[in-house]
Protein backbone atom coordinates (compact mmCIF):
# COMPACT_ATOMS: atom_id res chain seq x y z
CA UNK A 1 0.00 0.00 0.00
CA UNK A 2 0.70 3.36 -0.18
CA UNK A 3 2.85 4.81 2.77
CA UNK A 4 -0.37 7.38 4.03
CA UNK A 5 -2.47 4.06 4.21
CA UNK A 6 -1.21 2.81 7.04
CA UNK A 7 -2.31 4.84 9.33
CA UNK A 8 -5.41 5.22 8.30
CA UNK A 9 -5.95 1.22 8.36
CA UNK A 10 -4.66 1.42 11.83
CA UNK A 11 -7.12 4.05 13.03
CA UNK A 12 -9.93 2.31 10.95
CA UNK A 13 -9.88 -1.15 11.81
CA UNK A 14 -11.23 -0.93 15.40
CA UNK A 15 -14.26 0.32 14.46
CA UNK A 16 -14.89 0.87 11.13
CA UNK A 17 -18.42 -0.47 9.60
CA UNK A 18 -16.38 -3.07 6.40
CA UNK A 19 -13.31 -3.80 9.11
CA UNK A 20 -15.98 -4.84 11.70
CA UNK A 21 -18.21 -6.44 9.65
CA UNK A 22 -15.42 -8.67 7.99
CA UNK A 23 -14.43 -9.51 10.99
CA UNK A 24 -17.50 -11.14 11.97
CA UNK A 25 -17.83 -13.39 8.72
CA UNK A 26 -14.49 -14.58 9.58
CA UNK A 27 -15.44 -16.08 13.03
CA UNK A 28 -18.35 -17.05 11.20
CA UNK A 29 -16.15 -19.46 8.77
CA UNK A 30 -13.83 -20.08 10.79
CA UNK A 31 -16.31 -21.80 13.77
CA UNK A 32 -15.57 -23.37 16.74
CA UNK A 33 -11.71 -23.90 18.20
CA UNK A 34 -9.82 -27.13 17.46
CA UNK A 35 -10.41 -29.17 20.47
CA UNK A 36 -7.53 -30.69 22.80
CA UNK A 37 -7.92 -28.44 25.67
CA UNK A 38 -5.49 -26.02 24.32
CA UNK A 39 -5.60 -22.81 22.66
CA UNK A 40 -4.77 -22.98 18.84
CA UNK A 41 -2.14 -21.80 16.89
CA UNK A 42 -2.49 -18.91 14.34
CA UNK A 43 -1.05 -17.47 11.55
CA UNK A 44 -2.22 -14.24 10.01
CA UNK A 45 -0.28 -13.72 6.88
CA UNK A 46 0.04 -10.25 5.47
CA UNK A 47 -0.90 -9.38 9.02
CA UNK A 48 -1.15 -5.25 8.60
CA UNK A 49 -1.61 -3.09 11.39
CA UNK A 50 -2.28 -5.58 13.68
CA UNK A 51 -5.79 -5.54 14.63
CA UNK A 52 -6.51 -8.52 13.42
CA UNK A 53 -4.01 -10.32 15.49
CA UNK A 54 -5.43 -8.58 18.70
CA UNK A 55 -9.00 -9.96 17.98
CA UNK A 56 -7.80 -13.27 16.69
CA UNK A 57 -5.17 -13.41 19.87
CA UNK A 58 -8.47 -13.63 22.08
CA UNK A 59 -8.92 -17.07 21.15
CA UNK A 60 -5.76 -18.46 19.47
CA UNK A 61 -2.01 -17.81 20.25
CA UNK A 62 -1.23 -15.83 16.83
CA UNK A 63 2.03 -14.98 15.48
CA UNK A 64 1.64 -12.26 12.71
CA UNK A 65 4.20 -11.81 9.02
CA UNK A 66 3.95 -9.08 7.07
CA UNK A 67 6.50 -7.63 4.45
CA UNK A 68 5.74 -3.72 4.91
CA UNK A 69 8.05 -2.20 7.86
CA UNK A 70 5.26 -0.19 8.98
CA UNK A 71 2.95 -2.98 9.38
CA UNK A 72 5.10 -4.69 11.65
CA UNK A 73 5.78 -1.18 13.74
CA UNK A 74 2.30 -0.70 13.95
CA UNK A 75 1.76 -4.74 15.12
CA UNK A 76 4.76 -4.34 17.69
CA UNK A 77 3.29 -1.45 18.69
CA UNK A 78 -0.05 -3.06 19.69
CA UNK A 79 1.97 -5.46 21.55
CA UNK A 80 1.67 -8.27 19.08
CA UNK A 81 4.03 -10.89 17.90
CA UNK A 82 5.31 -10.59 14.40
CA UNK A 83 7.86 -10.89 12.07
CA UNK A 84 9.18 -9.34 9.23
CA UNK A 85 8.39 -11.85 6.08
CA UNK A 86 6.64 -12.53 2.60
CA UNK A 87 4.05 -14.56 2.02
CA UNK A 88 6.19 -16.30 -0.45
CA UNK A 89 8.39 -17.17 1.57
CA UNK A 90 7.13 -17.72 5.40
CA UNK A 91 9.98 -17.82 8.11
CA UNK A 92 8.13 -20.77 9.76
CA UNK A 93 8.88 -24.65 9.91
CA UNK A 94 6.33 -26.90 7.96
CA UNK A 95 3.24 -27.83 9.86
CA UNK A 96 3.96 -25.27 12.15
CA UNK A 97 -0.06 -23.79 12.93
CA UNK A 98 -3.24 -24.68 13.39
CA UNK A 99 -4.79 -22.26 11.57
CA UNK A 100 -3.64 -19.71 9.06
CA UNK A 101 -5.44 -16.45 7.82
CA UNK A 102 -4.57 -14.47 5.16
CA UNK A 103 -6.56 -11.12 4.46
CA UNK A 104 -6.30 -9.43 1.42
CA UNK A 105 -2.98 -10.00 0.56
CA UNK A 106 -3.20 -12.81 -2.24
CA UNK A 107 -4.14 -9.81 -4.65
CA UNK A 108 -1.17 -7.08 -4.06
CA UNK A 109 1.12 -6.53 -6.83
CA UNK A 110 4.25 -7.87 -4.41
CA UNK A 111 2.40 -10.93 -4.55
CA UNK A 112 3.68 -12.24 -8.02
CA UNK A 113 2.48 -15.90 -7.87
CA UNK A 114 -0.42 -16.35 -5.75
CA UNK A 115 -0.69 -19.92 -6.17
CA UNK A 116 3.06 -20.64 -4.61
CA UNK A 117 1.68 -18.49 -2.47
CA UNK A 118 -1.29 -20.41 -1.01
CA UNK A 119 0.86 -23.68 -1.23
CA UNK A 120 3.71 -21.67 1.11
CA UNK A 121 0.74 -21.20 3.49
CA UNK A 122 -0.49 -24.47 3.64
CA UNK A 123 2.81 -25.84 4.03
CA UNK A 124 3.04 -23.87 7.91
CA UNK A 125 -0.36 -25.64 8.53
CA UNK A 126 -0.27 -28.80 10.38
CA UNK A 127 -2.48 -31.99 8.85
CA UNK A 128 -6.07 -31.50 9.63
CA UNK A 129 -4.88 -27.45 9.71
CA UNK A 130 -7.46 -25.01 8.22
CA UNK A 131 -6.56 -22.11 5.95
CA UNK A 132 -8.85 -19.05 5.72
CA UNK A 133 -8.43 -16.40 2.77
CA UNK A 134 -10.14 -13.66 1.98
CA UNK A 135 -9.58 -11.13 -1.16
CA UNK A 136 -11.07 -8.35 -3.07
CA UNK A 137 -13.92 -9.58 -5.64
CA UNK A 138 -14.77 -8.36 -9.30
CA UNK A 139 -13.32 -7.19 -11.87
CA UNK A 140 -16.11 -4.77 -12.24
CA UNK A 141 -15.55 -3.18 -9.05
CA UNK A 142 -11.75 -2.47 -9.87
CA UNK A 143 -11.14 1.72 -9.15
CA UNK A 144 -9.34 4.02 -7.39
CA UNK A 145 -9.19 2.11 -4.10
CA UNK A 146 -7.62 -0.78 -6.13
CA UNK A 147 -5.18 1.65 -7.31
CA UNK A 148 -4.29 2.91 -3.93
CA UNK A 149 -3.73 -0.27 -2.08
CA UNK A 150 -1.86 -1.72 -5.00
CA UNK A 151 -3.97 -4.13 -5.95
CA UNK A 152 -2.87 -6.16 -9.23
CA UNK A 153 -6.25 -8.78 -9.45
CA UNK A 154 -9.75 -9.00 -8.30
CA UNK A 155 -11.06 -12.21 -7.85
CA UNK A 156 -13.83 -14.91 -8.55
CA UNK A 157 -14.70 -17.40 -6.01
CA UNK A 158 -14.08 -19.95 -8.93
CA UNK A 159 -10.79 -18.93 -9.04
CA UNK A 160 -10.01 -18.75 -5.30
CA UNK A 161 -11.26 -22.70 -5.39
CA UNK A 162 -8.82 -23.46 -8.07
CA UNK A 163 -5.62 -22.15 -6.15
CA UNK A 164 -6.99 -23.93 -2.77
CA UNK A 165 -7.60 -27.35 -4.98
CA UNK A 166 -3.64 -26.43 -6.37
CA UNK A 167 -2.51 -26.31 -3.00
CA UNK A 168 -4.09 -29.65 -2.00
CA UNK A 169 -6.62 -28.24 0.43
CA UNK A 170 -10.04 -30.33 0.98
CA UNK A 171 -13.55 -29.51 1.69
CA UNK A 172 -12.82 -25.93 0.39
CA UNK A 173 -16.05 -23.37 0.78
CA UNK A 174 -16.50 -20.56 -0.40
CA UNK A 175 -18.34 -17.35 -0.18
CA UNK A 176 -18.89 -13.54 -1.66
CA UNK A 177 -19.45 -10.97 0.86
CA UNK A 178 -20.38 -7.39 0.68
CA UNK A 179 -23.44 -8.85 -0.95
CA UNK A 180 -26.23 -6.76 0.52
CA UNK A 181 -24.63 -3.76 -0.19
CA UNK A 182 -23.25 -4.75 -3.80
CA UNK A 183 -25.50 -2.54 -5.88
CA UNK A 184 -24.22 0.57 -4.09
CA UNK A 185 -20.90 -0.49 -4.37
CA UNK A 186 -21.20 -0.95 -7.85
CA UNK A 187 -22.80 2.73 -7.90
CA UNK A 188 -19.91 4.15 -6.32
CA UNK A 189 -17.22 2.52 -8.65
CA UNK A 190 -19.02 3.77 -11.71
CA UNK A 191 -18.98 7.11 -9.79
CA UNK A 192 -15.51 7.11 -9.21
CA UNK A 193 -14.68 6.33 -12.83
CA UNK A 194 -16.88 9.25 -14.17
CA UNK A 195 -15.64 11.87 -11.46
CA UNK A 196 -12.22 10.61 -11.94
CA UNK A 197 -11.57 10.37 -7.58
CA UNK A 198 -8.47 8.85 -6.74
CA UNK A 199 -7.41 7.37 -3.16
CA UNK A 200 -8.35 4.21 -0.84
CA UNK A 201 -12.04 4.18 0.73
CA UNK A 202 -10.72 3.61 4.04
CA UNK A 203 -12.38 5.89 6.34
CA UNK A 204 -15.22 6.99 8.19
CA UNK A 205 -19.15 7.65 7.26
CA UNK A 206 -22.04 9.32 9.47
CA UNK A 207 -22.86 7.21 12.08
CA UNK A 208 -26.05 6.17 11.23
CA UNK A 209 -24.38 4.98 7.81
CA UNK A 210 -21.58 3.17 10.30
CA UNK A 211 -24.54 1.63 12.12
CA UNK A 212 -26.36 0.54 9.20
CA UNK A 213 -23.95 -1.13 6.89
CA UNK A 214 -22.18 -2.70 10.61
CA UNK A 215 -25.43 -4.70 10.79
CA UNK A 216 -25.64 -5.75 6.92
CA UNK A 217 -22.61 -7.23 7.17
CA UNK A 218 -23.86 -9.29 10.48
CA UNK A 219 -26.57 -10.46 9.13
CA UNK A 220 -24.45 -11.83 6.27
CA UNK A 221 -22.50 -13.26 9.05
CA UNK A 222 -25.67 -15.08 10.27
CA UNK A 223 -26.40 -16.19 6.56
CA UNK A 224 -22.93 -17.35 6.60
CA UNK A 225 -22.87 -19.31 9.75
CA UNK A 226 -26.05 -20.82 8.85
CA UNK A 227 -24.28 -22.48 5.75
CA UNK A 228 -25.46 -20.33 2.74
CA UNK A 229 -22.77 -19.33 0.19
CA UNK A 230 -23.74 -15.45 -0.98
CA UNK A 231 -23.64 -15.55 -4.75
CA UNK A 232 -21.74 -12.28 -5.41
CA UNK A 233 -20.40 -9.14 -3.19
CA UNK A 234 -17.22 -7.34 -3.21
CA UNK A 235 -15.02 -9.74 -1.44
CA UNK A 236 -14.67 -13.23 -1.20
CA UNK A 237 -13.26 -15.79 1.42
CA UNK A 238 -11.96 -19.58 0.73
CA UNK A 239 -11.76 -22.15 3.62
CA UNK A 240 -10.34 -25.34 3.72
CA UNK A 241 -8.44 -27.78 5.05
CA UNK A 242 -5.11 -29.34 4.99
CA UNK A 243 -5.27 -33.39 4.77
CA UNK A 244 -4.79 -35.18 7.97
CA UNK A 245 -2.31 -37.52 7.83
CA UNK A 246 -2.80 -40.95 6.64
CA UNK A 247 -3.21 -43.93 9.57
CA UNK A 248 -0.17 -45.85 9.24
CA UNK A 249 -0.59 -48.86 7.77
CA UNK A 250 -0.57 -52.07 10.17
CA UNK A 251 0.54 -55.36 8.75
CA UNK A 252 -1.11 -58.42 10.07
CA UNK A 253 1.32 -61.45 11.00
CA UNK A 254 1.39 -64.38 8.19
């Protein structure tokens, strides 16, 4: 991202309406804790400013990566593990979490190959290990906030499935989100276009606009929890899971 985007993420994603609301579709794919009596590993992946990790780190001991310096002061700042590191190229040992998470950071332009990149993060997972994803969706929605976060693809859930099913992942599911409030999204892009605006959309609305598009996206959480896969929106997660190892084999006496 741009340099000035980092602090506005960081002030944003406490509270803001699409930071909050994301947030709660995540815990509604991800679902309940690995059992074992032990809190779960996590990875978040492209980890940004760190807020993430804080809500994640309720639940799961999380260790954060990101490649952007100022990501990772931010994240140390919060008081958050993390390391320096590319998605390409994770400084972890294989099978190393029980969960990784990766938000939007498959489509950025330092990502050159996002399918070695989804294979680098199942690698860290350990068997049974589940890998959540979520990235921008459409190419019709592609403007200036694309252009500000360095964004160099907009996906389909078709083609998040296909790098998961590269990477050897199984009982993949996806979903759009951002569904319910799609057709103004698609209004503002074409806006945006005509006008000619430049810069990210990260920031504040009125409060009752806050309030409002807060609880679209939690009812979409419902929807999601309940099972239903929202047919379009302007992002989309992938979840899946790494293959448990196989039961060795035990040979019976001649």
């Amino acid at each position: 991202m741009k340099p000035e985007e980092y602090p506005r993420m960081a002030e944003a994603e406490g509270r803001q309406w699409w930071y909050v609301g994301m947030r709660a579709i995540t815990a509604a794919l991800l679902g309940r804790e690995p059992g074992g009596g032990r809190r779960p590993s996590l990875l978040d992946a492209g980890c940004g400013t760190g807020e993430n990790l804080v809500r994640l780190g309720q639940r799961h001991a999380t260790v954060g990566v990101d490649l952007a310096p100022a990501a990772v002061d931010f994240c140390r700042a919060r008081g958050q593990r993390v390391v320096r590191g590319s998605v390409l190229s994770l400084p972890f040992r294989d099978g190393s979490f029980d969960r990784v998470t990766s938000f939007d950071v498959l489509y950025h332009r330092w990502v050159e190959d996002d399918a070695a990149a989804v294979r680098e993060l199942s690698r860290v997972l350990r068997p049974g290990g589940v890998l959540l994803v979520r990235v921008p969706a459409l190419k019709v929605l592609w403007g200036a906030h694309d252009a500000a976060v360095f964004s160099r693809h907009r996906y389909t859930a078709g083609e998040l499935r296909a790098l998961f099913a590269g990477a050897g992942l199984e009982g993949v599911r996806t979903t759009y989100a951002n569904t319910l409030l799609f057709p103004l999204l698609l209004l503002r892009r074409w806006l945006d276009r005509r006008s000619g605006r430049e810069g990210s959309d990260v920031g504040f609305l009125p409060a009752p606009l806050e309030w409002l598009f807060t609880r679209l996206l939690q009812v979409e959480a419902a929807l999601v929890a309940a099972g239903l896969q929202l047919p379009i929106g302007a992002s989309v997660f992938a979840v899946g899971r790494k293959p448990a190892d196989p039961a060795p084999r035990v040979e019976s006496n001649p």
